[in-house]
N, C-alpha and C. Protein backbone atom coordinates (compact mmCIF):
# COMPACT_ATOMS: atom_id res chain seq x y z
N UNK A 1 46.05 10.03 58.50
CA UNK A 1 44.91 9.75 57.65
C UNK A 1 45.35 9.50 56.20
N UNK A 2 46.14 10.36 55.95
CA UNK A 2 46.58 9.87 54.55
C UNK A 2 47.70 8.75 53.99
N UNK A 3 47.90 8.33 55.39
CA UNK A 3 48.58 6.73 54.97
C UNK A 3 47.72 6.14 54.84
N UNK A 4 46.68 6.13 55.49
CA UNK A 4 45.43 4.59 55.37
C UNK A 4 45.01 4.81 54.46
N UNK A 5 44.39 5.97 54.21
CA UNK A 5 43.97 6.15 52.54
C UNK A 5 45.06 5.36 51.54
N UNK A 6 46.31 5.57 51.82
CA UNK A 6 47.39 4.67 50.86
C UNK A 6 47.00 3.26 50.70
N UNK A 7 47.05 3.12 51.87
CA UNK A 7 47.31 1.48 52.47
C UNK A 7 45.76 1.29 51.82
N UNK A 8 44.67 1.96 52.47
CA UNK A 8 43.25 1.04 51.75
C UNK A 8 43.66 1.64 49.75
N UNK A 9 43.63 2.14 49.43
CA UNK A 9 43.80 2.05 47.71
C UNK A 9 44.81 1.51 47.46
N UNK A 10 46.00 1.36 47.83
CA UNK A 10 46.60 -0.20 47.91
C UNK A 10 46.04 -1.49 47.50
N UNK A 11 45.52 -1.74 48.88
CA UNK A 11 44.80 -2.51 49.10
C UNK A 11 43.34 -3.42 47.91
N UNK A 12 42.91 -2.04 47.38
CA UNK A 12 41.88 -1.96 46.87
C UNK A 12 42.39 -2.40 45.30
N UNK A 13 43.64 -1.61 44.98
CA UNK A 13 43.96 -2.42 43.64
C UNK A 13 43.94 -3.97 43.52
N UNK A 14 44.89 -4.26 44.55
CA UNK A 14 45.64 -5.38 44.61
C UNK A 14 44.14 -6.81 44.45
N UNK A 15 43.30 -6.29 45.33
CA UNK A 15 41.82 -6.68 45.14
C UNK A 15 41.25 -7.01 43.73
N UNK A 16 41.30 -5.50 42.90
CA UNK A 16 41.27 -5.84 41.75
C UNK A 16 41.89 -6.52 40.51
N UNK A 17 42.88 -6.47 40.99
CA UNK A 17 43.86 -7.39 39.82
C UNK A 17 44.03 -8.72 40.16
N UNK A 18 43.23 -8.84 42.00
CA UNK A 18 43.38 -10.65 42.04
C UNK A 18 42.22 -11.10 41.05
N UNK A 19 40.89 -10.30 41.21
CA UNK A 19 39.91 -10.32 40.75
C UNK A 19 39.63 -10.32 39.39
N UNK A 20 40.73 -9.95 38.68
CA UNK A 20 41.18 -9.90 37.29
C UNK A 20 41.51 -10.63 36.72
N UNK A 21 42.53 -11.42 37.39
CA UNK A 21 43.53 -12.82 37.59
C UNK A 21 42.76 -13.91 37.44
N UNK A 22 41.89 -14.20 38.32
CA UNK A 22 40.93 -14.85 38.47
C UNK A 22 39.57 -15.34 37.61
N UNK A 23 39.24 -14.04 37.07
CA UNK A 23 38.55 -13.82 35.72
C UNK A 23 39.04 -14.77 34.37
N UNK A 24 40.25 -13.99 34.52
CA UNK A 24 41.18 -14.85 33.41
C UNK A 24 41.31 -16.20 33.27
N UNK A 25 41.33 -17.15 34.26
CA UNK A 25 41.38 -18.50 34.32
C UNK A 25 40.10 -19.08 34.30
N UNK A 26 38.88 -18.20 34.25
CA UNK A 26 37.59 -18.79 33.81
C UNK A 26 37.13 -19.87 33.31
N UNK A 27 36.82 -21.37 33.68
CA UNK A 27 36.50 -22.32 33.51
C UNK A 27 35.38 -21.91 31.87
N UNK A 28 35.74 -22.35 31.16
CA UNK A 28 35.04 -22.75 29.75
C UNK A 28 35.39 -22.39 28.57
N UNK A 29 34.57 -21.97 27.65
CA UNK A 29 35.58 -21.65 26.24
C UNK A 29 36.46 -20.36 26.42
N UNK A 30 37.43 -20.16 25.78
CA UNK A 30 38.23 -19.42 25.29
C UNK A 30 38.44 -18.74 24.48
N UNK A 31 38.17 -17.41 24.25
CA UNK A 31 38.06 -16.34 22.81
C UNK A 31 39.04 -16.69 22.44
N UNK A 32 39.04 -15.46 20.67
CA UNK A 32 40.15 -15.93 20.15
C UNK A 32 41.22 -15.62 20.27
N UNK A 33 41.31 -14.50 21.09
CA UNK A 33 42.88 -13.58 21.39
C UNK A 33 43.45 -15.01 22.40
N UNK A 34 42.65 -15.18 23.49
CA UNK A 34 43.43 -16.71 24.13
C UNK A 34 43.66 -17.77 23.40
N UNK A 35 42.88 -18.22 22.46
CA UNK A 35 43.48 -19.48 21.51
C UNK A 35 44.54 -19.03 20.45
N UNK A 36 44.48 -18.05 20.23
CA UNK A 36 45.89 -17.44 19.62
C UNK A 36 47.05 -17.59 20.27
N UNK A 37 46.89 -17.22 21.41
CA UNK A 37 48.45 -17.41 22.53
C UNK A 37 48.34 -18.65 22.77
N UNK A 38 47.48 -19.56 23.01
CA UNK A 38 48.08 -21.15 22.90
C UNK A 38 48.26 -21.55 22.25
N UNK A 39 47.76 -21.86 20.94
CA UNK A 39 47.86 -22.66 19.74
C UNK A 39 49.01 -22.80 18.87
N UNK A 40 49.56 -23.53 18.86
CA UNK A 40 50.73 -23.83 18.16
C UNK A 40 50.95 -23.29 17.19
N UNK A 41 51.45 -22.69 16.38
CA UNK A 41 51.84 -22.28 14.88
C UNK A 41 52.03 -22.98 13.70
N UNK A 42 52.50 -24.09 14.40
CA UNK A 42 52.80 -25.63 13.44
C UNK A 42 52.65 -26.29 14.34
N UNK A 43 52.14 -27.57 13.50
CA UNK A 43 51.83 -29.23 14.62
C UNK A 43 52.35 -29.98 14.04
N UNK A 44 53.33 -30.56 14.23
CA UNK A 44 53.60 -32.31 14.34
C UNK A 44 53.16 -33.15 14.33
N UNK A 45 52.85 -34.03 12.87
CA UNK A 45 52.12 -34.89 12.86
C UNK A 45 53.00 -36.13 11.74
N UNK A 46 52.59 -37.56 11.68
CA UNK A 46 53.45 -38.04 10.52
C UNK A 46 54.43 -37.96 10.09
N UNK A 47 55.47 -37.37 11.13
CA UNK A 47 57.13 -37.23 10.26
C UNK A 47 57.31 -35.79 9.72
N UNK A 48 55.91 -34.85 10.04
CA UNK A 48 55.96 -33.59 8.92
C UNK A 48 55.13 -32.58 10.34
N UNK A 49 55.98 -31.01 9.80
CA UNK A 49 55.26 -30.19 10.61
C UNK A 49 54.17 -29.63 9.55
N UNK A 50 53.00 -29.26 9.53
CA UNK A 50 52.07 -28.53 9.18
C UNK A 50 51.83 -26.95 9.59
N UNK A 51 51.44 -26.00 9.29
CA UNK A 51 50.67 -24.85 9.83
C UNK A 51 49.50 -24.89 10.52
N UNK A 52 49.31 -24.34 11.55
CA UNK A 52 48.10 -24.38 11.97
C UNK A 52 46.89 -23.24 11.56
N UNK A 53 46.21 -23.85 11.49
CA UNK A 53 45.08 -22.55 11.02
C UNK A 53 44.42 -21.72 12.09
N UNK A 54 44.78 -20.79 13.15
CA UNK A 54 44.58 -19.78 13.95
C UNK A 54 43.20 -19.34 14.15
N UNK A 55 42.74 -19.15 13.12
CA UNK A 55 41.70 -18.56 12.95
C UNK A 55 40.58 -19.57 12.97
N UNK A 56 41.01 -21.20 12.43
CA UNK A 56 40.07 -22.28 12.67
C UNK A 56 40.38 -23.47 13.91
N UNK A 57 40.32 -22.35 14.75
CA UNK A 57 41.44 -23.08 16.59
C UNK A 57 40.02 -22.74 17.30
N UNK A 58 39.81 -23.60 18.37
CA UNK A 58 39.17 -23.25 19.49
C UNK A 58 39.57 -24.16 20.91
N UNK A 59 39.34 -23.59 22.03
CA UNK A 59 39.79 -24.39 23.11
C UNK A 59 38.55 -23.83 23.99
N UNK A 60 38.79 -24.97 25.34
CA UNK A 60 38.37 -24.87 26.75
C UNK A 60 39.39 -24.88 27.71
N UNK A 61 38.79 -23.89 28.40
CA UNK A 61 39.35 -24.32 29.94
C UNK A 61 38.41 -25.20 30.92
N UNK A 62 39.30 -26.23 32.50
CA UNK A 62 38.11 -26.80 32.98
C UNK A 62 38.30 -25.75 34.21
N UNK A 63 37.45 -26.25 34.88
CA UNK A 63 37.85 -25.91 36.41
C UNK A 63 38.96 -25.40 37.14
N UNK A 64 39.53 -26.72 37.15
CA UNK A 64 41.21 -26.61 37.17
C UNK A 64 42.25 -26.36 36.74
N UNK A 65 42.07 -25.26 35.62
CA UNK A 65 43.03 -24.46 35.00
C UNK A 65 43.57 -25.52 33.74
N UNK A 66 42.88 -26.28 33.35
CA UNK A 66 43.86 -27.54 32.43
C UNK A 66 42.94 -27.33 31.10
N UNK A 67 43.69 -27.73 30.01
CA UNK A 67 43.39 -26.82 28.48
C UNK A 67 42.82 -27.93 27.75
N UNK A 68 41.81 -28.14 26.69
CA UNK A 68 41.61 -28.65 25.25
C UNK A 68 41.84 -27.41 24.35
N UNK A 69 42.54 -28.65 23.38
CA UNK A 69 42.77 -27.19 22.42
C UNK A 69 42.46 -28.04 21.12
N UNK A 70 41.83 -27.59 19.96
CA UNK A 70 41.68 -28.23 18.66
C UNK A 70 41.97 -27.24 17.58
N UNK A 71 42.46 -27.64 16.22
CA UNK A 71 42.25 -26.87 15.25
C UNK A 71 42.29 -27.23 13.52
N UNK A 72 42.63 -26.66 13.10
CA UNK A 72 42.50 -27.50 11.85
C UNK A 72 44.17 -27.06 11.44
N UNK A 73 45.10 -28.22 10.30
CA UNK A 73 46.23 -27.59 9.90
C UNK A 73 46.12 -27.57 8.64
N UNK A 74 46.82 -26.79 7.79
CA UNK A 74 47.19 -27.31 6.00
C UNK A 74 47.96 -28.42 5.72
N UNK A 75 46.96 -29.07 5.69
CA UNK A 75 47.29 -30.72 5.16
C UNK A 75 48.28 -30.82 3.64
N UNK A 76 48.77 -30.15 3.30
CA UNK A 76 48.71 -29.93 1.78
C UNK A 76 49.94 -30.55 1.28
N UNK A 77 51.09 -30.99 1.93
CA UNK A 77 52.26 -31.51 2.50
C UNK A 77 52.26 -32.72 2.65
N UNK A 78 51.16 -32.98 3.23
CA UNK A 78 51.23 -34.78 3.24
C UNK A 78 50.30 -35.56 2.46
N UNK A 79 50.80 -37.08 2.15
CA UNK A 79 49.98 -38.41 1.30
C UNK A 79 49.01 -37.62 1.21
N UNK A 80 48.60 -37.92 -0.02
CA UNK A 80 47.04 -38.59 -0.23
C UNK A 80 46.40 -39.20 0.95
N UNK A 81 46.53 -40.52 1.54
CA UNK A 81 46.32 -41.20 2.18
C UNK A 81 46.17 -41.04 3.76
N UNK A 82 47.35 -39.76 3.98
CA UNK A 82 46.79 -38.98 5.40
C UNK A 82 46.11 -38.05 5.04
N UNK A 83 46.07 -37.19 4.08
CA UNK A 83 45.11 -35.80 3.88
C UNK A 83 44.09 -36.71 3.89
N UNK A 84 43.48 -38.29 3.80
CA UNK A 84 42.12 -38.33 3.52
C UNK A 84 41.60 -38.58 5.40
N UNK A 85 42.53 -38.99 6.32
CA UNK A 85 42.25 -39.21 7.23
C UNK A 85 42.15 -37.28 9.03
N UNK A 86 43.22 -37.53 8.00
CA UNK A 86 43.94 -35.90 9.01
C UNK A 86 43.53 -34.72 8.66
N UNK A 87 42.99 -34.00 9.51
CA UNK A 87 42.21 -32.70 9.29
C UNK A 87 43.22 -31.61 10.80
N UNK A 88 43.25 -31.77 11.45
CA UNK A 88 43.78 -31.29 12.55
C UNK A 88 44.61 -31.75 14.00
N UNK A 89 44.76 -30.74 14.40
CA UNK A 89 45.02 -31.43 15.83
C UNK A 89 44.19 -31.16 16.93
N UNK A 90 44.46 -32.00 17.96
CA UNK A 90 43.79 -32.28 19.24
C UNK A 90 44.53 -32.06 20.45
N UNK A 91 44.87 -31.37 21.17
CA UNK A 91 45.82 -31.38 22.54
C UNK A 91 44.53 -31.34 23.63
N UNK A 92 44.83 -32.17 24.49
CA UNK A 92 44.02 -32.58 25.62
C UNK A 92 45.23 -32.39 26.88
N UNK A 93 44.76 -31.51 27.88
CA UNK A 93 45.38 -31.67 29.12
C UNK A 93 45.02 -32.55 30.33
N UNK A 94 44.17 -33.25 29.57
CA UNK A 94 42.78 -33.60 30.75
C UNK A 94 42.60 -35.08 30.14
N UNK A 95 41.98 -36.34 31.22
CA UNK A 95 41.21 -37.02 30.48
C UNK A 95 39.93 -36.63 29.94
N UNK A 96 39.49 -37.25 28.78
CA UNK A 96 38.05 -36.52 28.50
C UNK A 96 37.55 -37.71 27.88
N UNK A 97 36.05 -37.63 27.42
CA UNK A 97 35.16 -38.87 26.71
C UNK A 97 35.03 -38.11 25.35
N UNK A 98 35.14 -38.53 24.14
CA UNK A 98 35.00 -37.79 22.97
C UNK A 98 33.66 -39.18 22.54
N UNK A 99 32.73 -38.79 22.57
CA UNK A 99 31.59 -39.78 22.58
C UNK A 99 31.42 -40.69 23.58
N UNK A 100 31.44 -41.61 23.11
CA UNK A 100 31.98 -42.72 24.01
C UNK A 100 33.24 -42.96 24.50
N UNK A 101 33.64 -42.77 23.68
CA UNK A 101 35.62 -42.91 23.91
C UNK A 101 36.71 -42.31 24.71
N UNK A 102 37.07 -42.67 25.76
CA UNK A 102 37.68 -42.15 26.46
C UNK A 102 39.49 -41.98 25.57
N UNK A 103 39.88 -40.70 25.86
CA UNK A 103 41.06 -40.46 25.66
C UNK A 103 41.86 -39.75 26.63
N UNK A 104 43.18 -40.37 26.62
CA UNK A 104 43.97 -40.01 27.41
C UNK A 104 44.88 -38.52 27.16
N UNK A 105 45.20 -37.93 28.22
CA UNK A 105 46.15 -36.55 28.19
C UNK A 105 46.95 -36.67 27.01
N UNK A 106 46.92 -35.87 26.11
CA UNK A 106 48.41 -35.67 25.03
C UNK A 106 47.90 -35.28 23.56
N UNK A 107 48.86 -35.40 22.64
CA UNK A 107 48.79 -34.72 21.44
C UNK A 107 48.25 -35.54 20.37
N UNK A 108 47.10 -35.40 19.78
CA UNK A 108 46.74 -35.97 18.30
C UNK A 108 46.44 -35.67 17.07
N UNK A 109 46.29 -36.08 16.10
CA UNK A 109 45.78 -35.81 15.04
C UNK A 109 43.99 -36.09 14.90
N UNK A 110 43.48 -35.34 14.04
CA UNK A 110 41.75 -35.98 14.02
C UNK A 110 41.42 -35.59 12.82
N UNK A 111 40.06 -36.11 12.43
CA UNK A 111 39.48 -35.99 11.09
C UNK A 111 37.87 -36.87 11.58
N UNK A 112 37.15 -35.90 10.78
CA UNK A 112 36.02 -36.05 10.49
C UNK A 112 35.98 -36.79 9.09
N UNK A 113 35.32 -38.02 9.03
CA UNK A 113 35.45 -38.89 7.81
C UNK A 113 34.54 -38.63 6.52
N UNK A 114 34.24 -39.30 5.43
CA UNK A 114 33.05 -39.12 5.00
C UNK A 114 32.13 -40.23 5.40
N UNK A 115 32.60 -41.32 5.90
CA UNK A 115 31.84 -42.74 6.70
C UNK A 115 31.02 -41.91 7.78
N UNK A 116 31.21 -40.99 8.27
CA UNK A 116 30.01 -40.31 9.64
C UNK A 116 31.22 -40.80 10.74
N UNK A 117 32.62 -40.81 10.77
CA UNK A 117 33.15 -41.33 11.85
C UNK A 117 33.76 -39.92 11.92
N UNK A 118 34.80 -40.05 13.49
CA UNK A 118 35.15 -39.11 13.81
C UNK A 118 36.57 -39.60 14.29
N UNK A 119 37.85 -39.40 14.20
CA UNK A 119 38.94 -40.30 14.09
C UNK A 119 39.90 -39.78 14.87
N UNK A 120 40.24 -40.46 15.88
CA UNK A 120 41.74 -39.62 16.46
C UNK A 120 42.83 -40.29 16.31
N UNK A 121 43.89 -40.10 16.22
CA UNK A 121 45.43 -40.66 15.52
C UNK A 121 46.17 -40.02 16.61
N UNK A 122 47.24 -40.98 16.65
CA UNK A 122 48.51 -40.83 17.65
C UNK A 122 49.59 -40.03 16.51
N UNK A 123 50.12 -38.90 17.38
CA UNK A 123 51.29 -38.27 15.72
C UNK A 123 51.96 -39.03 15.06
N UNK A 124 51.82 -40.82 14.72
CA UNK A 124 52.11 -41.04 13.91
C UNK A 124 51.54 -41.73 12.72
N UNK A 125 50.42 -41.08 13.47
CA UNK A 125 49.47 -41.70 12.21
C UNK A 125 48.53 -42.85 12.32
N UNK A 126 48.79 -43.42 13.25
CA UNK A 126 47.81 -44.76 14.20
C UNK A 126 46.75 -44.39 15.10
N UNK A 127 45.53 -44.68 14.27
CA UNK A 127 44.30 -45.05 14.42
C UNK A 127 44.44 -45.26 16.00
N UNK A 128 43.34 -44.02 16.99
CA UNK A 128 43.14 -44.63 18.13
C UNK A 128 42.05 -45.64 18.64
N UNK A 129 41.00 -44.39 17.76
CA UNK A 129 39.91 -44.58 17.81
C UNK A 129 38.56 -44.02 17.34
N UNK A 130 37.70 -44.14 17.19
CA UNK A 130 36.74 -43.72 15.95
C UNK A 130 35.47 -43.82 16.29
N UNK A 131 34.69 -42.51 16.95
CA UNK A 131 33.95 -42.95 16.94
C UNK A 131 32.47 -41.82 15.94
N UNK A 132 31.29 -41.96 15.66
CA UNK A 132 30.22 -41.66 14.79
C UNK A 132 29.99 -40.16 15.46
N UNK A 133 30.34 -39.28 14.47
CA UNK A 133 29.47 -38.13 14.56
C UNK A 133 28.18 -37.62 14.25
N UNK A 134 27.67 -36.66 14.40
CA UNK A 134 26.28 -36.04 14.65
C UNK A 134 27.00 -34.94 13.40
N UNK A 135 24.98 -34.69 13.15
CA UNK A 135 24.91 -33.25 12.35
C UNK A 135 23.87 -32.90 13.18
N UNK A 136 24.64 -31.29 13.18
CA UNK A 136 23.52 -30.37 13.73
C UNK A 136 22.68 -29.32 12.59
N UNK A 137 21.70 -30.16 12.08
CA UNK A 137 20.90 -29.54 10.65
C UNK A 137 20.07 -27.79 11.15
N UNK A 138 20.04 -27.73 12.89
CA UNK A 138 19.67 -26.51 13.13
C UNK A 138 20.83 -25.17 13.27
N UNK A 139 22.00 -25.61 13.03
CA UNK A 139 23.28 -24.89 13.06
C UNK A 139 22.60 -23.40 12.41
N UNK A 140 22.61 -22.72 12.85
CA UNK A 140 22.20 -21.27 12.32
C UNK A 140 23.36 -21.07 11.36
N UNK A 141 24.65 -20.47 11.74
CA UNK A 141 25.77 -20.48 10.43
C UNK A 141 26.86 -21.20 10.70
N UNK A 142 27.35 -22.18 10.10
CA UNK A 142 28.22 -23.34 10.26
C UNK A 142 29.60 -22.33 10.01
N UNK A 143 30.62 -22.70 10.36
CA UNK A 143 32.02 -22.40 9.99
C UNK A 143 32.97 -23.50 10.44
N UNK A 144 33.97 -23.29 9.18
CA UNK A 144 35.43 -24.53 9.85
C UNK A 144 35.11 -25.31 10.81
N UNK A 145 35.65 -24.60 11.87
CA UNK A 145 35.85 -25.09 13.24
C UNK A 145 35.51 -24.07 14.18
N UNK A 146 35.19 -24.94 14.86
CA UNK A 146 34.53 -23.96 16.36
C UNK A 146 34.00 -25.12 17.91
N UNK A 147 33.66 -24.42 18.64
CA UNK A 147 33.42 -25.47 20.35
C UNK A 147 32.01 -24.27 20.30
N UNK A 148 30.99 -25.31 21.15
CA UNK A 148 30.29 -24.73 21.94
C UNK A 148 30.25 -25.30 23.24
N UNK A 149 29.50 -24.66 24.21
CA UNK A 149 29.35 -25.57 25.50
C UNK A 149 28.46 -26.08 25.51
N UNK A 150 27.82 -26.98 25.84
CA UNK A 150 26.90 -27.84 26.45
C UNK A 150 26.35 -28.41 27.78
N UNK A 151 26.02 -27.84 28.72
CA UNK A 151 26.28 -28.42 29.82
C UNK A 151 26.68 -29.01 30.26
N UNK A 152 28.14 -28.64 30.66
CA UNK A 152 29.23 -29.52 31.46
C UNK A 152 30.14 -30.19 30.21
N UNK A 153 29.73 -30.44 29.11
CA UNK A 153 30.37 -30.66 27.91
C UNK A 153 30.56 -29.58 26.91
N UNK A 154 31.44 -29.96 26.23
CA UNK A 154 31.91 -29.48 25.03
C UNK A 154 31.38 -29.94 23.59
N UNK A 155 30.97 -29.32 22.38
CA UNK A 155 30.80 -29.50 21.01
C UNK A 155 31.88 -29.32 20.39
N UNK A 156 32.58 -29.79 19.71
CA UNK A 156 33.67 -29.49 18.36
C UNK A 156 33.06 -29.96 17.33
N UNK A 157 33.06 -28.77 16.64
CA UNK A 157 32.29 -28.64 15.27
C UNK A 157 33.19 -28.42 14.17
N UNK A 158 33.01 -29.12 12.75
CA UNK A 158 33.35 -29.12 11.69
C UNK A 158 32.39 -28.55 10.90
N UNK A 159 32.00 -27.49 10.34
CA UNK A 159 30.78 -27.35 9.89
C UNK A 159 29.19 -27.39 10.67
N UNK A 160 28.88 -28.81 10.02
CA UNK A 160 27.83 -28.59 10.98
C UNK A 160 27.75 -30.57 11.33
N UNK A 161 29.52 -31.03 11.48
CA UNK A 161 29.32 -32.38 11.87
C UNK A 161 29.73 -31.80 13.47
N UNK A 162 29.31 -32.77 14.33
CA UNK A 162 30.09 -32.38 15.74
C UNK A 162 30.52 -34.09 16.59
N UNK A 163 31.47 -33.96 17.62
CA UNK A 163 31.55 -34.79 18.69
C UNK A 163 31.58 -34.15 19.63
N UNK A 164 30.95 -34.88 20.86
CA UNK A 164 30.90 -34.16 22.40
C UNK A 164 31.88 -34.47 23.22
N UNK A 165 32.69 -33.36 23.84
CA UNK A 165 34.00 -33.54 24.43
C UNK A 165 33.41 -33.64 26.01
N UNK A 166 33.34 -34.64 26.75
CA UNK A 166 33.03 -34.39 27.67
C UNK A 166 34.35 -34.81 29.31
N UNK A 167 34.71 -33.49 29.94
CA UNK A 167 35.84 -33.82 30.96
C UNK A 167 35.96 -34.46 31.57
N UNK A 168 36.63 -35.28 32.03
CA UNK A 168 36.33 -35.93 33.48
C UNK A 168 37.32 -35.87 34.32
């Protein structure tokens, strides 16, 4: 009798920590202790590494275990001419639609314009694509950066400009 008792509380952990496991890979946003362990420390962008700002990071998970990650860096290092375009980075594991715009898996730069555009750059600085952001004037309290969900989509917010990240 007191082996099975072993064998079932055994058993019964092992249950729980799949169940734990499992938890963990949770399809959708990501607190901040998890965007901390992904997020780069510095990003590569333009010939120059930057800092990343940690605290102004947010990501998703999808379904399938595959990551968006965004954040903002200290621009403070580079042109004039990129600080007016470059605000952060973008890592996509996934294809996704950022408005209209489909983008492919990999690493970018982005910026919210003062034109109402919304801009993604290849790390070297080339314009992918651009497309018009939204304000959300009901934003209860705006900050930096942040994601919400949306059904089945994603928000990335600058304040209170946003684009809709949507997976596919």
């Amino acid at each position: 009798m007191m082996r099975f008792t072993r064998i079932l509380s055994g058993a019964c952990l092992v249950l729980c920590l799949l169940a734990h496991a499992q938890d963990a890979k949770k399809a959708g946003l990501l607190d901040a202790t998890e965007v901390k362990k992904l997020a780069p420390g510095v990003y590569y962008f333009a010939g120059q590494s930057a800092p990343v700002q940690l605290r102004n990071s947010a990501a998703f998970r999808t379904s399938g275990g595959k990551m968006v990650l965004a954040g903002f860096v200290d621009t403070s290092g580079y042109s004039s001419d990129i600080q007016q375009k470059y605000q952060g980075f973008f890592i996509t594991e996934i294809k996704l639609k950022v408005e209209d715009a489909d983008i492919a898996p990999g690493e970018y730069g982005f910026g919210f314009m003062k034109d109402g555009k919304f801009i993604v750059m290849d790390v070297g600085a080339n314009d992918l694509t651009s497309v018009s952001y939204k304000n959300d004037d009901k934003l209860g309290r705006p900050v930096p950066l942040k994601m919400t969900e949306d059904n089945g989509s994603y928000r990335l917010y600058a304040g209170r400009k946003f684009v809709t990240l949507t997976p596919e």
